[in-house]
C-alpha atoms as a PDB file:
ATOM      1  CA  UNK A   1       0.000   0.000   0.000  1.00  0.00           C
ATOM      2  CA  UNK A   2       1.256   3.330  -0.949  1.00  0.00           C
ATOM      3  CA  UNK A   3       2.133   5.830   1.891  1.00  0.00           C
ATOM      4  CA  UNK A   4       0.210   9.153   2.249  1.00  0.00           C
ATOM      5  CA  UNK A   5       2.359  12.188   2.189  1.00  0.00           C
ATOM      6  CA  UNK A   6       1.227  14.393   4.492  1.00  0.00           C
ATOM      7  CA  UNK A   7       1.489  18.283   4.207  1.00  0.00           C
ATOM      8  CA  UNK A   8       0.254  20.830   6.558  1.00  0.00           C
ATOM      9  CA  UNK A   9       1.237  24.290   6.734  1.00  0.00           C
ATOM     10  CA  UNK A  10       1.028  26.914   9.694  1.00  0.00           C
ATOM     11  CA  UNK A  11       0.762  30.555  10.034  1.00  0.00           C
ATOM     12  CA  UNK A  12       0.806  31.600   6.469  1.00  0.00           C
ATOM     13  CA  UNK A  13       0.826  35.274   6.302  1.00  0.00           C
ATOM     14  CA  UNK A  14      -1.480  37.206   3.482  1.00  0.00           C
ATOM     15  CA  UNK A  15       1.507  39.401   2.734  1.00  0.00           C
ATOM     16  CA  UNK A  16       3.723  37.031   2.158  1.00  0.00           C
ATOM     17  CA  UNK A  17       3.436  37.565  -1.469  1.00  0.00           C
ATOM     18  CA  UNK A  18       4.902  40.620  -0.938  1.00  0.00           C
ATOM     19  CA  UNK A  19       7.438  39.460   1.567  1.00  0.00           C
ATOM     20  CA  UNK A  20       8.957  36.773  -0.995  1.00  0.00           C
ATOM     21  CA  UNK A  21      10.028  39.312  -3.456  1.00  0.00           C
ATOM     22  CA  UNK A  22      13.940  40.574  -3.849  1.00  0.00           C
ATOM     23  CA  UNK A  23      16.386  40.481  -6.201  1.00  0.00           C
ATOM     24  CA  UNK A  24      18.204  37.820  -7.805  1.00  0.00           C
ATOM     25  CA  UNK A  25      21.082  35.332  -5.538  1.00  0.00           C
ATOM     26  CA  UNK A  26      24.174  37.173  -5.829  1.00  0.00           C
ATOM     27  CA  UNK A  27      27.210  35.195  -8.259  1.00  0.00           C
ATOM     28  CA  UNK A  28      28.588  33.832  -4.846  1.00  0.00           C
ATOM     29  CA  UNK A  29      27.358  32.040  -2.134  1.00  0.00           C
ATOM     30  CA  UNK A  30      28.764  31.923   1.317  1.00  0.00           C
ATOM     31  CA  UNK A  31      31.160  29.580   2.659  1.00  0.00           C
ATOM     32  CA  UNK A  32      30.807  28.118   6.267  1.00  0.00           C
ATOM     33  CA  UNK A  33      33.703  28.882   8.096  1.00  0.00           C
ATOM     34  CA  UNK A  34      33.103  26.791  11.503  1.00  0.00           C
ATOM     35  CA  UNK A  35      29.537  25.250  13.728  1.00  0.00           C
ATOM     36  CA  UNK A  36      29.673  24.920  17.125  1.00  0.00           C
ATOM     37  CA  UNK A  37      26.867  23.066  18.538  1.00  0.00           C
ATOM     38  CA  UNK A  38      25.300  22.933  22.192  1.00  0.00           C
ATOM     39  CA  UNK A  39      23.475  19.800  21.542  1.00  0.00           C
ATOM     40  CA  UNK A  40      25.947  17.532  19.885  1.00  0.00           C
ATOM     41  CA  UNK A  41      24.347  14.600  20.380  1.00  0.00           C
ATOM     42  CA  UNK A  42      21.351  15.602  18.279  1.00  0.00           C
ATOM     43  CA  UNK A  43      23.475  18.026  16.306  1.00  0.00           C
ATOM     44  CA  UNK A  44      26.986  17.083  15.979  1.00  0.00           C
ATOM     45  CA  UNK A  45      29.278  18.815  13.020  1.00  0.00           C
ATOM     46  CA  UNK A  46      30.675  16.692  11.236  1.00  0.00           C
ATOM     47  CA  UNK A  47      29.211  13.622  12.107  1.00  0.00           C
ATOM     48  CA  UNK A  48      25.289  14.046  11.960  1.00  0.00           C
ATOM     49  CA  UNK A  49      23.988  17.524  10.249  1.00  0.00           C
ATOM     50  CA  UNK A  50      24.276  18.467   6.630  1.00  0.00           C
ATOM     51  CA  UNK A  51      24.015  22.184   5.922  1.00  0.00           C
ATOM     52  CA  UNK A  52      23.829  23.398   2.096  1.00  0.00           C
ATOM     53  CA  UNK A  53      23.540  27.476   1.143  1.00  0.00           C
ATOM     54  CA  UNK A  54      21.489  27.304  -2.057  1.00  0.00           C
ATOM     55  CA  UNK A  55      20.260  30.289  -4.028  1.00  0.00           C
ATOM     56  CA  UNK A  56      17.114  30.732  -2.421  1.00  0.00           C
ATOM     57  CA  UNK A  57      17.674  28.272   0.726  1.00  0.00           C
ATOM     58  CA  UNK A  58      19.308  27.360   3.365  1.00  0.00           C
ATOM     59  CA  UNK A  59      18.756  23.806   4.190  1.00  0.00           C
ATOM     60  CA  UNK A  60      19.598  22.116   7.681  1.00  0.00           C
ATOM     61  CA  UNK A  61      19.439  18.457   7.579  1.00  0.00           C
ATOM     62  CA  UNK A  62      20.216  16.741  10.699  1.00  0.00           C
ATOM     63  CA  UNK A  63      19.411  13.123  10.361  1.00  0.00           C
ATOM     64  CA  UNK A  64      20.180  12.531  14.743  1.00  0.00           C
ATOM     65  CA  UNK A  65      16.961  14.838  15.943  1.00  0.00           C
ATOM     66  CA  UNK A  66      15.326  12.067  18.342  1.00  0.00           C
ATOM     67  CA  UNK A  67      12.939  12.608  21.193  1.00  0.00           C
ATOM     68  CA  UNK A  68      14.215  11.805  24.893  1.00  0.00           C
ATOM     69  CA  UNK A  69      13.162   8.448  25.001  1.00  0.00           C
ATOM     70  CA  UNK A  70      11.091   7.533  22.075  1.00  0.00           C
ATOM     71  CA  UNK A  71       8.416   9.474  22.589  1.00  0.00           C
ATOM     72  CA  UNK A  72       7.278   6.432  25.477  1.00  0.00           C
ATOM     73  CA  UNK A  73       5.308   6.884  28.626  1.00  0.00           C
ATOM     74  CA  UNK A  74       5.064  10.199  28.932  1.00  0.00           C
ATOM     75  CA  UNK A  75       2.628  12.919  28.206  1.00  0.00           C
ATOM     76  CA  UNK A  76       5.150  14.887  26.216  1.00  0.00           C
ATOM     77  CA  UNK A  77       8.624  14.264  24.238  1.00  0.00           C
ATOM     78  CA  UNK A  78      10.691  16.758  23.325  1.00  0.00           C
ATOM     79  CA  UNK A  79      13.971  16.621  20.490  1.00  0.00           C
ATOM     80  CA  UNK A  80      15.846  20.165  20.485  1.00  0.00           C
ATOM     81  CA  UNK A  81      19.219  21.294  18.239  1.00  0.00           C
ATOM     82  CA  UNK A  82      20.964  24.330  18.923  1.00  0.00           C
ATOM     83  CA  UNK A  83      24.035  25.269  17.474  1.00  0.00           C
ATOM     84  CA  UNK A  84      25.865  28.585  15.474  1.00  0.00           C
ATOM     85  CA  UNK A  85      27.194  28.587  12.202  1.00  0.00           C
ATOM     86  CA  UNK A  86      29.851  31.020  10.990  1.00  0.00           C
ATOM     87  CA  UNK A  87      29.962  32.588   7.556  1.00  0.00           C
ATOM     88  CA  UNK A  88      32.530  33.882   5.035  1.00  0.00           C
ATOM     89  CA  UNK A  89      32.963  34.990   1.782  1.00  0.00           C
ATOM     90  CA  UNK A  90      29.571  37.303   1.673  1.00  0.00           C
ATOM     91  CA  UNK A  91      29.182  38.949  -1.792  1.00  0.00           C
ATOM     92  CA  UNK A  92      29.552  42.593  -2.054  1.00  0.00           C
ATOM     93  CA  UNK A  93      26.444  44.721  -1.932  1.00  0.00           C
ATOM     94  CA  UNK A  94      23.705  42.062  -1.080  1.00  0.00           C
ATOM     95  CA  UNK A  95      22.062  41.283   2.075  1.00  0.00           C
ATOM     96  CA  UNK A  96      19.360  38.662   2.949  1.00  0.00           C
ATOM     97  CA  UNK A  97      16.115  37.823   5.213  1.00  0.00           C
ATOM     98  CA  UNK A  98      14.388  34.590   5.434  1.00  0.00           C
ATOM     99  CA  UNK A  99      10.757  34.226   4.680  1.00  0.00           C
ATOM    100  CA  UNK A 100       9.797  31.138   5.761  1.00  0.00           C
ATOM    101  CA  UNK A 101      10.718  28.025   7.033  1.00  0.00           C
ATOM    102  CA  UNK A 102       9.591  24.060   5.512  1.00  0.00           C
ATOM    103  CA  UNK A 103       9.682  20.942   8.408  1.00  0.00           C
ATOM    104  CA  UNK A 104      10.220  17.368   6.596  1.00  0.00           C
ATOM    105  CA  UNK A 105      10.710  14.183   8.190  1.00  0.00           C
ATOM    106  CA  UNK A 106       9.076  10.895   8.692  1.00  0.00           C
ATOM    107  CA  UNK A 107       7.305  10.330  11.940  1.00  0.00           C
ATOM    108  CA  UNK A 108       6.945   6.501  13.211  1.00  0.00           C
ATOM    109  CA  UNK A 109       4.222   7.075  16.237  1.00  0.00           C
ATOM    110  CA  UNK A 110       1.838   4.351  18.363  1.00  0.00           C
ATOM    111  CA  UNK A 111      -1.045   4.072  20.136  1.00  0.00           C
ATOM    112  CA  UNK A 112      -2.056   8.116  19.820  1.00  0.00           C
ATOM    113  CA  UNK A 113       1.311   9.251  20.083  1.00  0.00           C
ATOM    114  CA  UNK A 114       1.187  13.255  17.474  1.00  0.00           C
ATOM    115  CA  UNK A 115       3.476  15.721  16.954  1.00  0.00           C
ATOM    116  CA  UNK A 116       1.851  18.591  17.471  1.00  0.00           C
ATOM    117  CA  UNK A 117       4.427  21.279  17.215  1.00  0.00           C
ATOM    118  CA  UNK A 118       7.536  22.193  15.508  1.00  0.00           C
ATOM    119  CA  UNK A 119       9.563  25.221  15.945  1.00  0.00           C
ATOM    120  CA  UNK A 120      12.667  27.562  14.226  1.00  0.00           C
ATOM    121  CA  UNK A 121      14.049  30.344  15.592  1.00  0.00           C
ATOM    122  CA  UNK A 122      17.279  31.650  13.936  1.00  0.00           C
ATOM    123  CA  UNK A 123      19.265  35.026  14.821  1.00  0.00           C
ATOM    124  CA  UNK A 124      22.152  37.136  12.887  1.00  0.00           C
ATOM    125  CA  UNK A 125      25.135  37.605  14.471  1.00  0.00           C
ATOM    126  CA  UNK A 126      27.502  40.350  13.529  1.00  0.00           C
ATOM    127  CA  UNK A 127      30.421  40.881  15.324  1.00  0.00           C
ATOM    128  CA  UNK A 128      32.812  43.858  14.692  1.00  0.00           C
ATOM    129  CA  UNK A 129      36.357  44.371  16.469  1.00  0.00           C
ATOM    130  CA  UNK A 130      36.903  47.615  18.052  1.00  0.00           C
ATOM    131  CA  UNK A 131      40.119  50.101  16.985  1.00  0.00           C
ATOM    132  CA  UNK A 132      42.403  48.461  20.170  1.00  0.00           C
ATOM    133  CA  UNK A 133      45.533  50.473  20.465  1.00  0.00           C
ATOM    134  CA  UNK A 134      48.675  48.400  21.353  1.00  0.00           C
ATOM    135  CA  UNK A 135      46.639  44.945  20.626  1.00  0.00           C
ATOM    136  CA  UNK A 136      47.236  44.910  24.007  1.00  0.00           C
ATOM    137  CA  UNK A 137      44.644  41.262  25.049  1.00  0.00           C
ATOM    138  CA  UNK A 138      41.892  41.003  25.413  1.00  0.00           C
ATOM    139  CA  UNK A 139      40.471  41.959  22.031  1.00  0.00           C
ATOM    140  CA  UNK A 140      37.052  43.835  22.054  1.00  0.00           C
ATOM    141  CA  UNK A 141      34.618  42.914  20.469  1.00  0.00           C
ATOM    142  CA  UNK A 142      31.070  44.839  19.624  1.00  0.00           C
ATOM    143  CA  UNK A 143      28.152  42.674  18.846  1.00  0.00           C
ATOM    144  CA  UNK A 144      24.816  43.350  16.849  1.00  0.00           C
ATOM    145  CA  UNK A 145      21.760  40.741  16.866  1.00  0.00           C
ATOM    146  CA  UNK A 146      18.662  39.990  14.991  1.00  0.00           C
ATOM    147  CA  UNK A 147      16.289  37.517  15.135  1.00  0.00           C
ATOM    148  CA  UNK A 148      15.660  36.207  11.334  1.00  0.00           C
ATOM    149  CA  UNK A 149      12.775  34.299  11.644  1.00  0.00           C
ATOM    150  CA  UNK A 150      10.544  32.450  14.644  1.00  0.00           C
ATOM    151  CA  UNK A 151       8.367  29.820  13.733  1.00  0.00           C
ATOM    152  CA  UNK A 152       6.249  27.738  15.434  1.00  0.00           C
ATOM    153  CA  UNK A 153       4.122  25.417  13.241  1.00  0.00           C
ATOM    154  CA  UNK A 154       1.097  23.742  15.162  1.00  0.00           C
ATOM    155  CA  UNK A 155       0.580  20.519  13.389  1.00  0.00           C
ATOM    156  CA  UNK A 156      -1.623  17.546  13.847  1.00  0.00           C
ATOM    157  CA  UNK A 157       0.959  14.869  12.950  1.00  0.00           C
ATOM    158  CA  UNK A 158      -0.179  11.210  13.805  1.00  0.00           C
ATOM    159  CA  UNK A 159      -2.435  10.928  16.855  1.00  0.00           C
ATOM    160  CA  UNK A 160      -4.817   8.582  15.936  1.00  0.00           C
ATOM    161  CA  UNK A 161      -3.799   4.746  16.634  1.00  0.00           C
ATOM    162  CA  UNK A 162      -0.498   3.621  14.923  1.00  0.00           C
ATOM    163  CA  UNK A 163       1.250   6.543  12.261  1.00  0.00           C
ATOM    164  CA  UNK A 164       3.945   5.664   9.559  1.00  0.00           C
ATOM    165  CA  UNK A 165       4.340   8.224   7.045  1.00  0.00           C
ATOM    166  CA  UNK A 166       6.167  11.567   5.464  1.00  0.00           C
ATOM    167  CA  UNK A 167       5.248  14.552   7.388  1.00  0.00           C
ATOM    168  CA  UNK A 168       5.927  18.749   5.679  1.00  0.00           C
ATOM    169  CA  UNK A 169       5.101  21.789   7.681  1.00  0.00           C
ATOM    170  CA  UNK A 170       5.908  25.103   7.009  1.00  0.00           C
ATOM    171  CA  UNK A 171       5.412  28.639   8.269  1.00  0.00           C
ATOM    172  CA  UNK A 172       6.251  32.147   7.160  1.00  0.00           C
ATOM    173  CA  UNK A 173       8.284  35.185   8.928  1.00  0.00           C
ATOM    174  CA  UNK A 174       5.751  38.035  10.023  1.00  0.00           C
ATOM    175  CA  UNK A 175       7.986  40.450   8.363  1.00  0.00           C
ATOM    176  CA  UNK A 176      11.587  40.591   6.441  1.00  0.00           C
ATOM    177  CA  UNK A 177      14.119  41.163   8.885  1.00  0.00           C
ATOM    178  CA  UNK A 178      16.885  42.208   6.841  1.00  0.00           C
ATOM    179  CA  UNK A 179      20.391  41.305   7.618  1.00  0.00           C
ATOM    180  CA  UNK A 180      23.243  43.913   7.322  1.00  0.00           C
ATOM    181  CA  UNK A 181      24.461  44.828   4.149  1.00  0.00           C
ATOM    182  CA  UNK A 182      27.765  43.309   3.276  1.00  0.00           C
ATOM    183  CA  UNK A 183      30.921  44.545   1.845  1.00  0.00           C
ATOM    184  CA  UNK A 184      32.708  40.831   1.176  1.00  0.00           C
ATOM    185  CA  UNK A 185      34.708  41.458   4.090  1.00  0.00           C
ATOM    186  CA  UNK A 186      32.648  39.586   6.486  1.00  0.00           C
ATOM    187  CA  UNK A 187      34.153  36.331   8.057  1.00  0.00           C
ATOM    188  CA  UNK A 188      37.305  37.425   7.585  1.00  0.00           C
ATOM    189  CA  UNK A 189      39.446  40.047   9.902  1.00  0.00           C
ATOM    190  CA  UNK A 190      38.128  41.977  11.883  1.00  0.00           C
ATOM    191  CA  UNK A 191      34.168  41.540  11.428  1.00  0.00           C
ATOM    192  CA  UNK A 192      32.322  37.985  12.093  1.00  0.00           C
ATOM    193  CA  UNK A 193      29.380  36.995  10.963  1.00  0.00           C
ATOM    194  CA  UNK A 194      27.299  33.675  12.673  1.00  0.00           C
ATOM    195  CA  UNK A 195      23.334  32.502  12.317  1.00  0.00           C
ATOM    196  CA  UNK A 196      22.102  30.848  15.758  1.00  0.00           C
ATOM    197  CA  UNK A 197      19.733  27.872  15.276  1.00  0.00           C
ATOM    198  CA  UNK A 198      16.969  27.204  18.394  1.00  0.00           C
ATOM    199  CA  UNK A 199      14.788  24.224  16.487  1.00  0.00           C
ATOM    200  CA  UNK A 200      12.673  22.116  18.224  1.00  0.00           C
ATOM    201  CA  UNK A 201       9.756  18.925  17.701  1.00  0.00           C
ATOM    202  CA  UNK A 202       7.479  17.981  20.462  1.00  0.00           C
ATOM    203  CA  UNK A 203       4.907  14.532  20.411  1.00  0.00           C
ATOM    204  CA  UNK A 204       1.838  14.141  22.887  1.00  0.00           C
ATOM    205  CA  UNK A 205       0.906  10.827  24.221  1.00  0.00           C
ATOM    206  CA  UNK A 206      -2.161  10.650  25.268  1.00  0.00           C
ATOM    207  CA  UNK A 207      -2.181   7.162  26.310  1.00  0.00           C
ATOM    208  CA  UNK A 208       1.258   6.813  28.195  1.00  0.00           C
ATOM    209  CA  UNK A 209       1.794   4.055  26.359  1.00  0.00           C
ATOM    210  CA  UNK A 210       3.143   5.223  23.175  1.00  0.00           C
ATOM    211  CA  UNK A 211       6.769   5.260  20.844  1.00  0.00           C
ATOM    212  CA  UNK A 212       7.381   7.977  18.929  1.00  0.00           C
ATOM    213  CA  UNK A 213      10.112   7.897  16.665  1.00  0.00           C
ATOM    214  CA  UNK A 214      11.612  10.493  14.105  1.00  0.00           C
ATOM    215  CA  UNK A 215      12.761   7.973  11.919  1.00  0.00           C
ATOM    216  CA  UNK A 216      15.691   9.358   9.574  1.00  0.00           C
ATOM    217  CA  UNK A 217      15.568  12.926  11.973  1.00  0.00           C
ATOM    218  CA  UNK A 218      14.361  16.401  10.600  1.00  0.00           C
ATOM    219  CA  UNK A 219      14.982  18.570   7.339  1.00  0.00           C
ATOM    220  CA  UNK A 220      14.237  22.526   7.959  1.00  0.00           C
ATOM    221  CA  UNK A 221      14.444  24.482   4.591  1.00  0.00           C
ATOM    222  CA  UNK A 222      14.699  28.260   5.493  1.00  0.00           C
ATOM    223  CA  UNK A 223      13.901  30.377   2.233  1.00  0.00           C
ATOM    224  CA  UNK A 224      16.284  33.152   1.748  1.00  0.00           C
ATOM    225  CA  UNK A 225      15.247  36.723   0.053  1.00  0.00           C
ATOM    226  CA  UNK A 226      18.120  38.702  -1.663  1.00  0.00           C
ATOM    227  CA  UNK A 227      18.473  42.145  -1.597  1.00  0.00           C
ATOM    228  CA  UNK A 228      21.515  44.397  -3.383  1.00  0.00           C
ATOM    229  CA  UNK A 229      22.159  47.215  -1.150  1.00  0.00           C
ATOM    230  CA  UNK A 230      24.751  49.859  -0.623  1.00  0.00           C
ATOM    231  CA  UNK A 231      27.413  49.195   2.225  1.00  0.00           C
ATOM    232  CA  UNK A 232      27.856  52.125   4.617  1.00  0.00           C
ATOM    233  CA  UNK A 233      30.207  51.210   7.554  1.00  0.00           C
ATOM    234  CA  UNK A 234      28.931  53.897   9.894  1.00  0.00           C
ATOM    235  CA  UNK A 235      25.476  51.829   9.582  1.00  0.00           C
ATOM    236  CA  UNK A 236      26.907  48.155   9.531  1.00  0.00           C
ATOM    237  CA  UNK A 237      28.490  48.699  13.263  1.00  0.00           C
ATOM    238  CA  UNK A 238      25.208  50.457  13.990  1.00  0.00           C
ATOM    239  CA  UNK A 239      22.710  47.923  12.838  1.00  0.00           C
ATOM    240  CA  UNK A 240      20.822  45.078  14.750  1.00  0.00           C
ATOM    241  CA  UNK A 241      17.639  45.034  16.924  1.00  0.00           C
ATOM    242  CA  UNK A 242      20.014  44.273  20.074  1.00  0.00           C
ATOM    243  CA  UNK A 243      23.612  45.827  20.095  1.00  0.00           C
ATOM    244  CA  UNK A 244      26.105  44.776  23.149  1.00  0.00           C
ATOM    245  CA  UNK A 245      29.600  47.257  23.036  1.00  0.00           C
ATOM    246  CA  UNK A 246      32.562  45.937  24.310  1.00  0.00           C
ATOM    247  CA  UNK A 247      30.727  42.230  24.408  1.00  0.00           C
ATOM    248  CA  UNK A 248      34.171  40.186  24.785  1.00  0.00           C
ATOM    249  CA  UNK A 249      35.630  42.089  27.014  1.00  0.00           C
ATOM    250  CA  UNK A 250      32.454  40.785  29.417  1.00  0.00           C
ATOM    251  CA  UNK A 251      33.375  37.369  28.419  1.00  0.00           C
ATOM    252  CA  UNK A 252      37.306  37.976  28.982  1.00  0.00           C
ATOM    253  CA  UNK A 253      36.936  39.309  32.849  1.00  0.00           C
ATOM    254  CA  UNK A 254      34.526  36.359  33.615  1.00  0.00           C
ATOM    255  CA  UNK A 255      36.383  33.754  31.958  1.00  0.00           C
ATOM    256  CA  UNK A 256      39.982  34.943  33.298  1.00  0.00           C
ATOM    257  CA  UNK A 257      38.492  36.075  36.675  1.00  0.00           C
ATOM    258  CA  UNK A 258      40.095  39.609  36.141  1.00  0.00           C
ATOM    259  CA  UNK A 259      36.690  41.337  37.336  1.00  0.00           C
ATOM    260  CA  UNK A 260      34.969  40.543  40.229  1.00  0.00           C
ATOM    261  CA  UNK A 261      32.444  42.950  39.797  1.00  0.00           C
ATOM    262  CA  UNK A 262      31.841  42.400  36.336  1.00  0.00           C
ATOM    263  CA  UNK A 263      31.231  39.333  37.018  1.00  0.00           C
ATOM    264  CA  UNK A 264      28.315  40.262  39.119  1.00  0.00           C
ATOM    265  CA  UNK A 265      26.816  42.181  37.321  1.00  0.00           C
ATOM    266  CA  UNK A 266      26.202  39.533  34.892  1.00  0.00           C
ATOM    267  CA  UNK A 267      24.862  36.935  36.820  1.00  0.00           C
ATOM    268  CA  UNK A 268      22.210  40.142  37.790  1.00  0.00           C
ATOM    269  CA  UNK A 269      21.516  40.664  34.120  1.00  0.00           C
ATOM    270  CA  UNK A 270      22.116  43.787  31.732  1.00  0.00           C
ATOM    271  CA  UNK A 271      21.002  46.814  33.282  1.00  0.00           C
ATOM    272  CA  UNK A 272      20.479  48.604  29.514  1.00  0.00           C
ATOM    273  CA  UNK A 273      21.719  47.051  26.154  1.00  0.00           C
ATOM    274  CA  UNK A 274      22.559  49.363  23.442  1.00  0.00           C
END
């Protein structure tokens, strides 16, 4: 018997029409220059997650996403990656936003056990060294953040007795949160440049005595929109929704123990972010 494929699709926004359109991919493509992961055993480089830059996508596969323990004997299961990727070789006079976000996998679920909701939540790094006289250590580093897209894709997935079968989801940004616009510098020297992956699946099991099983892990497409644009330093080291100055030198005096009172004012939490 031929499986179903199943599609559903969450949160689709009546502008997005609008939202999709830009200009053409530039010539060049960028080049990952490192991952670091927080989950590795869900997310590992090198070993377990495949990430390709196409012309309009960026596609995550990690094959590894699994749920605690099989999605058995509890009311909820929950798989989670989260890791950074670092780019280089951005072309000259382009930047990008993502517009929406695809879920694929294949779910393997018993006795009522559904996946019910999917999530993607990616933010823009850029990270610009400071003028430091001497090159004395440590450098200093400013930081600028935006979040590029977060999803969260309600789905009815399984649920009903046993559940073999393809799964898609998708969901669109609310609005195009443009990254900065690069001079083909970035990645290199003094200026880093690093997309921060949150992406999550969680099953319900209704009966406590369910498996649910992600059976080759999850795909998440993330549709880039190109945009040529006009670099302008002065605005670069200015942009972001959240800007931190002097970010590493926070990092330095905790990790070195060189500031007590830096230190405590951490663990308190920023006072006023600029």
């Amino acid at each position: 018997m031929a499986m179903k494929f199943i599609t559903l699709i969450a949160g689709i926004s009546l502008a997005m029409p609008t939202l999709a359109q830009g200009d053409p991919p530039p010539p060049q493509l960028p080049i990952i220059l490192g991952i670091v992961s927080d989950t590795p055993v869900q997310c590992s480089p090198g070993q377990n997650m495949n990430i390709t830059f196409l012309p309009d996508t960026l596609r995550l596969d990690l094959p590894s996403m699994r749920f605690g323990t099989e999605g058995h004997g509890r009311t909820d299961e929950f798989a989670s990656c989260q890791f950074t990727v670092e780019f280089t070789s951005w072309w000259y006079k382009y930047r990008f936003a993502i517009g929406d976000v695809t879920y694929r996998g294949h779910l393997n679920a018993t006795d009522g056990v559904q996946l019910y909701q999917l999530t993607a939540n990616s933010v823009f790094r850029y990270e610009n060294l400071k003028v430091n006289p001497g090159r004395a250590p440590p450098d200093i580093w400013n930081v600028s953040m935006s979040t590029m897209i977060d999803d969260t894709a309600q789905t009815t997935i399984g649920g009903d007795g046993n559940f073999d079968d393809d799964f898609e989801a998708s969901g669109n940004s609310s609005h195009l949160e443009w990254s900065t616009c690069m001079d083909g510098g970035e990645g290199t020297g003094d200026v880093k440049t690093k997309l921060v992956f949150t992406l999550t699946a969680t099953t319900s099991d209704k009966t406590g005595k369910g498996t649910g099983i992600l059976t080759h892990g999850l795909t998440f497409d993330f549709g880039i929109v190109w945009e040529e644009c006009i670099p302008d330093r002065a605005a670069k080291n200015a942009w972001g929704e959240t800007r931190i100055d002097d970010w590493s030198v926070c990092t330095y005096n905790n990790t070195n123990q060189t500031s007590p009172s830096t230190f405590r004012a951490l663990r308190r939490g920023p006072i006023r972010l600029f």
